[in-house]
C-alpha atoms as a PDB file:
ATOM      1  CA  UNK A   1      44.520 -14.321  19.683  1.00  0.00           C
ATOM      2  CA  UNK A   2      41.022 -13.610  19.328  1.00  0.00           C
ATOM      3  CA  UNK A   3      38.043 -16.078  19.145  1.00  0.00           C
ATOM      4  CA  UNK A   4      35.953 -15.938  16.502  1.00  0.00           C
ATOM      5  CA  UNK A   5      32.224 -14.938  17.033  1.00  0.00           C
ATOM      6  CA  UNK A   6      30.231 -15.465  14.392  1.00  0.00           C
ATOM      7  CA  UNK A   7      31.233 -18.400  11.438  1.00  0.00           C
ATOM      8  CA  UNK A   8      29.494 -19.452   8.413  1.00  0.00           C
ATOM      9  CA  UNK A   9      29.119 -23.065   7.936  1.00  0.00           C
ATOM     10  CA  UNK A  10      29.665 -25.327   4.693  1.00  0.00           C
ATOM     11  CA  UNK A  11      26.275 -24.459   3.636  1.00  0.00           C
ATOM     12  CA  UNK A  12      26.095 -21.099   4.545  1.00  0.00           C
ATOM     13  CA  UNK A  13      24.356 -20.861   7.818  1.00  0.00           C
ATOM     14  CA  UNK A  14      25.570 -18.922  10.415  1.00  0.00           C
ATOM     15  CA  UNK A  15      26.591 -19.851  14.006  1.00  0.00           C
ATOM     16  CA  UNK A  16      27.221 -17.696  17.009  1.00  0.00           C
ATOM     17  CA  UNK A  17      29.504 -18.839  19.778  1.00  0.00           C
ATOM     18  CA  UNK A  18      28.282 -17.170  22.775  1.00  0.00           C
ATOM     19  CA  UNK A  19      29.791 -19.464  24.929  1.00  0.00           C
ATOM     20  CA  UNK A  20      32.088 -17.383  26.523  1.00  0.00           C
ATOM     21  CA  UNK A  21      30.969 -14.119  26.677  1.00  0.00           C
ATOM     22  CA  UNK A  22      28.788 -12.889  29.190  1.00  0.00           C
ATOM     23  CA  UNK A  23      25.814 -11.372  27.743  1.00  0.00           C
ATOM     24  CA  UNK A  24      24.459  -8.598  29.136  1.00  0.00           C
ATOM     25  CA  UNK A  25      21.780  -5.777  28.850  1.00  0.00           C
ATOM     26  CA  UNK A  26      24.523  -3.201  27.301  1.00  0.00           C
ATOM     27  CA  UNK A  27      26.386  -5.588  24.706  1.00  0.00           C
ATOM     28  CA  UNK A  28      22.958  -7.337  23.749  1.00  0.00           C
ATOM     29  CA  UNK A  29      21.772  -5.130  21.102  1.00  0.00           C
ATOM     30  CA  UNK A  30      26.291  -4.070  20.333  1.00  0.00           C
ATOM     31  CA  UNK A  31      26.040  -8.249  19.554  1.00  0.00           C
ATOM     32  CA  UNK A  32      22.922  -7.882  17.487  1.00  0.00           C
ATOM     33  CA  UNK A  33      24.814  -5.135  15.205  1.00  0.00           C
ATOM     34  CA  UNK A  34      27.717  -6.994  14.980  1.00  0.00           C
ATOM     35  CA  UNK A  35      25.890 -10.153  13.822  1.00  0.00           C
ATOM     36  CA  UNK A  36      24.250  -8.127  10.479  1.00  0.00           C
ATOM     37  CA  UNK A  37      27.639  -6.164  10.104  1.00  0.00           C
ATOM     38  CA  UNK A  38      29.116  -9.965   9.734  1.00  0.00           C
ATOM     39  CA  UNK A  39      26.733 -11.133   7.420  1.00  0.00           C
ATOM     40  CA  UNK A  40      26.742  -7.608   5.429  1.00  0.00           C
ATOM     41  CA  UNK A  41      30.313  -7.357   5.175  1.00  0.00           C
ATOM     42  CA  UNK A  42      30.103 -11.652   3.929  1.00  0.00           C
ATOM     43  CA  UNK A  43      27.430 -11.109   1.354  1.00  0.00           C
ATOM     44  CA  UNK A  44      29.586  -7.909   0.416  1.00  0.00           C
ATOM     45  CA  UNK A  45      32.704 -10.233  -0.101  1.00  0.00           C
ATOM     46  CA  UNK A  46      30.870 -12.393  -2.613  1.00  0.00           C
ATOM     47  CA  UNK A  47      28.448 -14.842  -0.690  1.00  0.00           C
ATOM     48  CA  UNK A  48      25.229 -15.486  -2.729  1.00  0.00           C
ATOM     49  CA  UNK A  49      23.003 -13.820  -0.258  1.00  0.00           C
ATOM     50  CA  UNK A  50      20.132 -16.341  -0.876  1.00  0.00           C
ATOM     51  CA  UNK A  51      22.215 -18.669   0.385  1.00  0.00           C
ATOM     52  CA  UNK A  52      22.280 -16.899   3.585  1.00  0.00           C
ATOM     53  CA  UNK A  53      20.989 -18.085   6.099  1.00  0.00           C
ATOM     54  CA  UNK A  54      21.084 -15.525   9.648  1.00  0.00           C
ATOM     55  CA  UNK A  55      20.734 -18.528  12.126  1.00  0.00           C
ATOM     56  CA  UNK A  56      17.299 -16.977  13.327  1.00  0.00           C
ATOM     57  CA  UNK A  57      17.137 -16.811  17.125  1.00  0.00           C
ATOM     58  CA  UNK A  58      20.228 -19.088  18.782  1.00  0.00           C
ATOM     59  CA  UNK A  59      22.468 -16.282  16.825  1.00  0.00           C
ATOM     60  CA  UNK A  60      20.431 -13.420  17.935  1.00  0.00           C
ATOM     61  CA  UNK A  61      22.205 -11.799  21.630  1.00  0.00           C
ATOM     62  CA  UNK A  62      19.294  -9.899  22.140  1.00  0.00           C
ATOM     63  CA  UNK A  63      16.463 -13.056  21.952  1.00  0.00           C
ATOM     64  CA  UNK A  64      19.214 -15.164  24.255  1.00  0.00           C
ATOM     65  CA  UNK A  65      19.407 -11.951  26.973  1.00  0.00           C
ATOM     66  CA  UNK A  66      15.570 -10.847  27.062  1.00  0.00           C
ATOM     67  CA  UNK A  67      14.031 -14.172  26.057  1.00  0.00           C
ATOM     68  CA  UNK A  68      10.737 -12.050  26.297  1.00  0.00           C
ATOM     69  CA  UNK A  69       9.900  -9.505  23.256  1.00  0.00           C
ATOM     70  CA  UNK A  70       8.443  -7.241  25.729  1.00  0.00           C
ATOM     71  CA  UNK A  71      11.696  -6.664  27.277  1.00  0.00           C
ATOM     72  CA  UNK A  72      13.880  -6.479  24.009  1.00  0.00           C
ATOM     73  CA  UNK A  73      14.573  -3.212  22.272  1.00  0.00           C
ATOM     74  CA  UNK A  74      13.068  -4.759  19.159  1.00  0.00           C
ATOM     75  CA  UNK A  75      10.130  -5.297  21.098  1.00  0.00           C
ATOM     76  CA  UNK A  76       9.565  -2.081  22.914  1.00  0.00           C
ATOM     77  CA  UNK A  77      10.045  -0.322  19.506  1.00  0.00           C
ATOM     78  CA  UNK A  78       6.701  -2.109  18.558  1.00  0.00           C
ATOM     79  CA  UNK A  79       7.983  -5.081  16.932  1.00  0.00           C
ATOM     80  CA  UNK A  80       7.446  -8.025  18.711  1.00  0.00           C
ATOM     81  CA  UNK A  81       8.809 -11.311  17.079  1.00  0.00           C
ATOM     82  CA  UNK A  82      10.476  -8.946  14.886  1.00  0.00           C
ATOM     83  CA  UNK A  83       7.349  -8.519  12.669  1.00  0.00           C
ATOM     84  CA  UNK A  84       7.048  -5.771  10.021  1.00  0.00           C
ATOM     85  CA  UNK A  85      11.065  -5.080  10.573  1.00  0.00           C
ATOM     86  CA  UNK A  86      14.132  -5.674   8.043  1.00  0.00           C
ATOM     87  CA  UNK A  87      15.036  -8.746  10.001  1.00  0.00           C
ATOM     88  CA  UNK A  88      11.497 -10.400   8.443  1.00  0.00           C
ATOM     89  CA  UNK A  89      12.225  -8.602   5.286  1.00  0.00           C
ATOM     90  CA  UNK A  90      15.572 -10.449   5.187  1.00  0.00           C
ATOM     91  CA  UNK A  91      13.992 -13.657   6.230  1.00  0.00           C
ATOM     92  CA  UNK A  92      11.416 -13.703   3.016  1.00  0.00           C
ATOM     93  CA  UNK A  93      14.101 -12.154   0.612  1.00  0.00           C
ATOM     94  CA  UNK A  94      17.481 -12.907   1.759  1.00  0.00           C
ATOM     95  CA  UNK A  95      19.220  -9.326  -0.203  1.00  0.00           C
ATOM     96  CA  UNK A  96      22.242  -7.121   0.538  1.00  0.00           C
ATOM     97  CA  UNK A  97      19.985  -4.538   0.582  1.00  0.00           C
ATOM     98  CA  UNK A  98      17.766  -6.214   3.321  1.00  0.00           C
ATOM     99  CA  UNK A  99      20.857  -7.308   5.582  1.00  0.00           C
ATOM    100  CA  UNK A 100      21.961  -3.367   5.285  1.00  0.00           C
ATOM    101  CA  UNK A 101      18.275  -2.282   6.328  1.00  0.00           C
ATOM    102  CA  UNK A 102      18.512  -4.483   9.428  1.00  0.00           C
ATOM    103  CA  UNK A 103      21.764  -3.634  10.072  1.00  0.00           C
ATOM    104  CA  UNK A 104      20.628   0.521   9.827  1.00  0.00           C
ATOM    105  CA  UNK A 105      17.332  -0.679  11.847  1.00  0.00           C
ATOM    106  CA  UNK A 106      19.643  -1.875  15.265  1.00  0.00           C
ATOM    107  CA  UNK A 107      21.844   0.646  15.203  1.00  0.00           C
ATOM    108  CA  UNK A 108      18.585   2.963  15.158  1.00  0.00           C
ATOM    109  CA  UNK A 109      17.904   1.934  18.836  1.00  0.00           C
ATOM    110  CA  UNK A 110      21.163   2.712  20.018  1.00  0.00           C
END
């Protein structure tokens, strides 16, 4: 059986259980994409995407691995703190169409 990942609580924030897996350099950013692919395929199955919410950094692999922007792939794109990317975007205007632009944005720095 496998565990569960990522869940959606009763009032839709999301929650990441990391517990168990070992996060490393390689699956950061593969946990980062699989995070928005979660909450894209949610919001895509009928979720009011303003009520959204993406659990900010405790959800985030890559802010738990590199704890430092300037070590993150976000961050040596150019964004540190994830300013001026789809993430923010999301975080002022919580859309489909913002969740699928973050989503497109990680799998960019692949």
């Amino acid at each position: 059986m496998s565990k569960k990942i990522f869940i959606v609580d009763e009032i839709g924030r999301l929650e990441a259980n990391f517990y168990n897996l070992r996060i490393t350099d390689k699956n950061a950013l593969k946990l980062s994409i699989l995070k928005w692919e979660f909450i894209v395929w949610y919001i895509e199955g009928g979720f009011d995407p303003s009520l959204v919410d993406c659990g900010g950094w405790p959800t985030c692999a890559l802010c738990l691995k590199f704890r430092l922007c300037s070590k993150c792939p976000v961050g040596r794109a150019g964004f540190l703190k994830c300013k001026n990317t789809p993430h923010e975007l999301f975080e002022q205007s919580p859309t489909l169409e913002n969740a699928k632009a973050e989503l497109e944005f990680l799998k960019s720095l692949t």
